[in-house]
Protein backbone atom coordinates (compact mmCIF):
# COMPACT_ATOMS: atom_id res chain seq x y z
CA UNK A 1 128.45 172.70 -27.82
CA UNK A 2 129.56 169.79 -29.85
CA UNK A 3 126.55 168.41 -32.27
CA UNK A 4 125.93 164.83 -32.89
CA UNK A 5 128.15 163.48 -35.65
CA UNK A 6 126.19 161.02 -39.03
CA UNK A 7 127.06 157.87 -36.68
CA UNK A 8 125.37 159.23 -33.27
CA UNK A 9 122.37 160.91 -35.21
CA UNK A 10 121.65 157.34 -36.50
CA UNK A 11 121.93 155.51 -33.32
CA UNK A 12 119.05 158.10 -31.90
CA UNK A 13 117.09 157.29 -34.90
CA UNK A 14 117.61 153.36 -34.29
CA UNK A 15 116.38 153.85 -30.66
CA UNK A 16 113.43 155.96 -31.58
CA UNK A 17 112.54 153.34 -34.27
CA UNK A 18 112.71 150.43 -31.61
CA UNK A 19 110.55 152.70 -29.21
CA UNK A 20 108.22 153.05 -31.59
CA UNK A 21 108.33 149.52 -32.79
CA UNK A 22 108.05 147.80 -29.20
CA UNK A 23 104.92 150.77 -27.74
CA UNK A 24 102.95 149.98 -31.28
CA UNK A 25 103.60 146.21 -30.71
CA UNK A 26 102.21 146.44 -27.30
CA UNK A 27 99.40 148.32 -28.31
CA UNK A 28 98.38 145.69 -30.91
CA UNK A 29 99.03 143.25 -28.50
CA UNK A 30 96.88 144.61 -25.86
CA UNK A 31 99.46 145.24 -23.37
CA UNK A 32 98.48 148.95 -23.27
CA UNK A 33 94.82 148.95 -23.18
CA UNK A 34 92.66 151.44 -24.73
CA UNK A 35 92.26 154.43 -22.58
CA UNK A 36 95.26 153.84 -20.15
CA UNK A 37 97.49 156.41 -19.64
CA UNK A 38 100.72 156.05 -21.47
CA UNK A 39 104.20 157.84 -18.89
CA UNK A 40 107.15 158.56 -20.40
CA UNK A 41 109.22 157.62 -17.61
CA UNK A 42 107.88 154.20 -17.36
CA UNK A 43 108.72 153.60 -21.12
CA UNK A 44 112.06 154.80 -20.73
CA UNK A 45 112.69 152.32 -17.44
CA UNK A 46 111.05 149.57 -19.93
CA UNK A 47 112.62 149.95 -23.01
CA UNK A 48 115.42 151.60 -20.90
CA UNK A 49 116.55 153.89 -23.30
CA UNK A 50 116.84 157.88 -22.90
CA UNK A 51 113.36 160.29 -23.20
CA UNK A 52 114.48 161.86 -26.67
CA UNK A 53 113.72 158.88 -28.36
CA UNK A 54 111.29 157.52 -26.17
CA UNK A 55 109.16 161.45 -27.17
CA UNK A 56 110.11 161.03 -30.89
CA UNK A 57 108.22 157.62 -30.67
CA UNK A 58 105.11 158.57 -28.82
CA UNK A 59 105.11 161.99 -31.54
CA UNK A 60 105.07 159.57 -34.25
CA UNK A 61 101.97 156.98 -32.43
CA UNK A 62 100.40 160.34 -31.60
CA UNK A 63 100.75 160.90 -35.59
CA UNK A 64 99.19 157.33 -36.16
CA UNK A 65 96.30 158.37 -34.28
CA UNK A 66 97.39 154.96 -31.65
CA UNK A 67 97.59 157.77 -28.81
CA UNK A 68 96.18 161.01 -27.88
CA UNK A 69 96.20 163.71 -25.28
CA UNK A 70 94.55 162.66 -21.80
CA UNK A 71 92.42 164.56 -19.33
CA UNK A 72 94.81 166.17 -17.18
CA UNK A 73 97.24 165.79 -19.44
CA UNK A 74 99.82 162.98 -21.10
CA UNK A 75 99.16 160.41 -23.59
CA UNK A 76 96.98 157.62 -23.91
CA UNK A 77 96.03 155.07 -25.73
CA UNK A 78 93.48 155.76 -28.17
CA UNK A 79 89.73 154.55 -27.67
CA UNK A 80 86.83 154.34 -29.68
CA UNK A 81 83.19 155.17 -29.08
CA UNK A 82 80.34 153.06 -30.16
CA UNK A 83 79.78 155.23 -33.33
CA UNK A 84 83.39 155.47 -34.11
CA UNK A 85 83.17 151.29 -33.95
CA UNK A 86 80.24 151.50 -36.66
CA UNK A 87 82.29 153.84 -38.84
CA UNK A 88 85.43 151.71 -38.56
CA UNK A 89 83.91 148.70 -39.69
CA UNK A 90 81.76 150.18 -42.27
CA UNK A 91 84.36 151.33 -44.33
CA UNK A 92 86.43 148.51 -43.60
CA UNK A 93 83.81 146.26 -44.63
CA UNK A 94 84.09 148.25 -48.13
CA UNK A 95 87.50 148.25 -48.64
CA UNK A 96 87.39 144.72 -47.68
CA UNK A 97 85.24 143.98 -50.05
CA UNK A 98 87.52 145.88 -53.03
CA UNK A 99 90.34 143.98 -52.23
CA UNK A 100 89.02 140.37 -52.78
CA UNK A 101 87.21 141.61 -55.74
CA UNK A 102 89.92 142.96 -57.20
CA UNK A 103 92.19 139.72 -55.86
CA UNK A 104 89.81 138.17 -58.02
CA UNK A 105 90.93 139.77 -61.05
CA UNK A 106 94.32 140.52 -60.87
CA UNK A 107 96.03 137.64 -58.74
CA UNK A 108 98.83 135.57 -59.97
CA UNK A 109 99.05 131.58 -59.61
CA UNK A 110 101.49 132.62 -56.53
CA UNK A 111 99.41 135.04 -54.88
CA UNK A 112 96.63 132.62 -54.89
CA UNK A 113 98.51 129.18 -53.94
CA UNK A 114 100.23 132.00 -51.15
CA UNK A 115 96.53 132.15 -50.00
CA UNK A 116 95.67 128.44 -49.90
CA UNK A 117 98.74 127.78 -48.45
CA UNK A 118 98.23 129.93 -45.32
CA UNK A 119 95.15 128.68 -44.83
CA UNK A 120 96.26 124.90 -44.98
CA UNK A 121 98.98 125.96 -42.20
CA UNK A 122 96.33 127.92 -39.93
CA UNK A 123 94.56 125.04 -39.79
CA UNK A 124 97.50 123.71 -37.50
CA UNK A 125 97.89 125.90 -35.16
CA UNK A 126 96.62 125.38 -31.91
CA UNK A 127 93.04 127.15 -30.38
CA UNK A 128 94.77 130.47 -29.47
CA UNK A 129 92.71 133.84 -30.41
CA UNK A 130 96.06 135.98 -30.19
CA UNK A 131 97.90 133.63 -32.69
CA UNK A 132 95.10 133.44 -34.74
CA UNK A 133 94.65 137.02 -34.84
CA UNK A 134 98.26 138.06 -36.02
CA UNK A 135 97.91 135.40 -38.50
CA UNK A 136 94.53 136.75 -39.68
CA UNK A 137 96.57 139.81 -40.22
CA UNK A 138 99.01 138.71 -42.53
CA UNK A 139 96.28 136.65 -44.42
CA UNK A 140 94.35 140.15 -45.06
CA UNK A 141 97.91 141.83 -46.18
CA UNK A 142 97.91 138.88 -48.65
CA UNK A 143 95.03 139.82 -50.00
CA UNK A 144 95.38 143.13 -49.77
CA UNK A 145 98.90 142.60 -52.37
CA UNK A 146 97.02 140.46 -54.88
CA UNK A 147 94.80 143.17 -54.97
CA UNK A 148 97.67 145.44 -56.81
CA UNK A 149 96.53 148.70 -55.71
CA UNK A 150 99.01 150.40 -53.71
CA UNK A 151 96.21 153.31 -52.24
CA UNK A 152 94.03 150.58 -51.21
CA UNK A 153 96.86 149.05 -49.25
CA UNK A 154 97.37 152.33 -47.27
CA UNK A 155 94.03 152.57 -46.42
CA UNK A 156 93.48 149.38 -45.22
CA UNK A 157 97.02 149.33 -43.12
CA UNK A 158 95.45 152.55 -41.38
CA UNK A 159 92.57 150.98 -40.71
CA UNK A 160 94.31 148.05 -39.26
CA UNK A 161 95.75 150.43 -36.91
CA UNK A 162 92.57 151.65 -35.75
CA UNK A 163 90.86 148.13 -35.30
CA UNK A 164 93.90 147.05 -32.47
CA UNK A 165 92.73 149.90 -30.68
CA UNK A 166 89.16 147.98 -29.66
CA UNK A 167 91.04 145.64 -27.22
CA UNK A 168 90.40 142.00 -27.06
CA UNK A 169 90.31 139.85 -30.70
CA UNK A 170 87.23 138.92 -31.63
CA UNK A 171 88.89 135.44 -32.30
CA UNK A 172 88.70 134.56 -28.39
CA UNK A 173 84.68 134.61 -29.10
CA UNK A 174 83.46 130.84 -28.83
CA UNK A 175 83.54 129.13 -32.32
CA UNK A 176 85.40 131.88 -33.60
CA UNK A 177 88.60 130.01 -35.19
CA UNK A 178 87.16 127.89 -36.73
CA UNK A 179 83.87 129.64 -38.10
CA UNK A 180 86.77 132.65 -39.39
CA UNK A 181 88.79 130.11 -41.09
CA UNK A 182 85.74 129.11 -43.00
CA UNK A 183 84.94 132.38 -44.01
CA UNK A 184 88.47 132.65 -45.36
CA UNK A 185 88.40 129.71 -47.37
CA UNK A 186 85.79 130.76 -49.12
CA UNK A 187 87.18 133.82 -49.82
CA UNK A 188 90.28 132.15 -51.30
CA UNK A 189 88.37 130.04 -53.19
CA UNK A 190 86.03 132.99 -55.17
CA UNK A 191 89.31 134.78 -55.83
CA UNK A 192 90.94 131.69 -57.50
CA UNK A 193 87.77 130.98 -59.36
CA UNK A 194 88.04 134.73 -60.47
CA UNK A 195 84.71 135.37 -58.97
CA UNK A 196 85.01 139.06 -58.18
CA UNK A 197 81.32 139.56 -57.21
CA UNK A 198 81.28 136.88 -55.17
CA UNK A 199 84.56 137.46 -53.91
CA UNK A 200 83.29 140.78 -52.55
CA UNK A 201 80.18 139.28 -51.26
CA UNK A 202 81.79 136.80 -49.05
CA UNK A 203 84.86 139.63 -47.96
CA UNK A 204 81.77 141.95 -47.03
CA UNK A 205 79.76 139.50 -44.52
CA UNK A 206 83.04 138.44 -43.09
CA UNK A 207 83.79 141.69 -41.68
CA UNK A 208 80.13 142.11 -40.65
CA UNK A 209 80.40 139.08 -38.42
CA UNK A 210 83.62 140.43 -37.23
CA UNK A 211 81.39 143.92 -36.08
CA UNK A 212 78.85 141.38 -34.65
CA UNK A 213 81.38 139.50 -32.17
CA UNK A 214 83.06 142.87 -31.53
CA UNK A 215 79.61 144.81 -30.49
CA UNK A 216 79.23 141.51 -28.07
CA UNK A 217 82.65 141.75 -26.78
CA UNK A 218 81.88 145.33 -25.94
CA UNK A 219 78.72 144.73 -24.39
CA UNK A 220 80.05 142.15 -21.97
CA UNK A 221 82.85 144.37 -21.08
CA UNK A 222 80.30 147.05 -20.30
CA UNK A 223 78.29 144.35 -18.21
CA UNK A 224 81.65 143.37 -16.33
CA UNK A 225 82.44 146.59 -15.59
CA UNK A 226 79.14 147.46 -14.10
CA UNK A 227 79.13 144.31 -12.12
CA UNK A 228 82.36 145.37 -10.36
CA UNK A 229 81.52 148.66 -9.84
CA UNK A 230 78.31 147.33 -7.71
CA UNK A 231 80.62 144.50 -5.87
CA UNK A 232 82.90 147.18 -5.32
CA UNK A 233 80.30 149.35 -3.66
CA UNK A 234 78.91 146.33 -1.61
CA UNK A 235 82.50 145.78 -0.56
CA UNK A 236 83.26 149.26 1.08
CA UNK A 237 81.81 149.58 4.18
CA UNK A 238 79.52 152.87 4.47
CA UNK A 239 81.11 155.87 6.45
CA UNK A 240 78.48 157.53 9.19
């Protein structure tokens, strides 16, 4: 048997990192939808590497909690109940909070003008929810550094995880965009006041309008997903 030499072993680990890089991305990107069944071959003919790194990648997602086991077995995306949707954004609404507040007392002139300035440039970007939303991102991982707690961090990325798991961005909602990027702004602006309490106030109803728009989008998934059930059943033609 001849074993993998230093150079091989790290080409394998390259491949499993781009796996894992490119199934995450498409997670958060809602390319693989919560609840749909994730097949190793069908990675490996899309990413079109070998199944050894394509299995260290879905190990490591399974790790993240971004896929579990299926009925009947496999992998699948992960998917959240109702309750585990109130839980998600209750303690992200408290961390949330933390983080501005302590933005508040701990950010540098940088950290803050970093802030305004992302703002200033979101308000440029054209009305789409999936830009908006990986830009929201990296404005909360701002925060989330002038906060200067590394554990917080941590949390919060894991969270973060979870949240791209609820399928479509709550920034498609009408009004959205622009009611978020008011939100923001006053966020910013309590943090560079040093404003901790208010700060924290303003982080804390942000995120409960965010669990507001998401319970809707969930509801009118549910409704759509009746409705074509019924057209579905009106459609097939009945067997006697």
């Amino acid at each position: 048997m001849i074993w993998p030499g230093p150079a091989s072993s790290r080409a394998a680990g390259g491949l499993a990192e781009h796996a894992y890089r490119a199934i995450r991305n498409a997670i958060q990107e809602g390319q693989l939808e919560a609840g749909q069944r994730v097949l190793e071959l069908e990675l490996c003919a899309w990413l079109k590497v070998s199944r050894t790194p394509i299995r260290e990648a879905m190990r490591r997602l399974q790790s993240d909690g971004m896929l579990v086991h299926a009925p009947g077995g496999g992998l699948s995306v992960a998917q959240h109940d109702l309750r585990a949707v109130a839980e998600l954004y209750d303690v992200r609404e408290r961390l949330e909070g933390t983080a501005a507040a302590l933005a508040a007392r701990f950010a540098d002139a940088t950290e803050i003008h970093m802030l305004q300035a992302m703002l200033d440039s979101h308000r440029q970007l054209p009305d789409d929810p999936k830009l908006h939303a990986r830009e929201n991102t990296l404005f909360h991982e701002q925060i989330y550094r002038a906060a200067h707690n590394r554990f917080l961090i941590k949390s919060l990325q894991d969270l973060h995880d979870s949240v791209v798991l609820l399928g479509r961005t709550t920034f498609a909602a009408p009004g959205r965009i622009a009611e978020a990027l008011a939100e923001h702004q006053a966020i910013v602006t309590a943090i560079a006041r040093r404003d901790e309490v208010a700060a924290e106030d303003l982080a804390r109803r942000h995120v409960r309008r965010g669990y507001e728009l998401r319970l809707n989008a969930m509801a009118e998934a549910a409704r759509a997903g009746s409705q074509h059930r019924i057209d579905s059943r009106r459609e097939t033609p009945d067997k006697k």
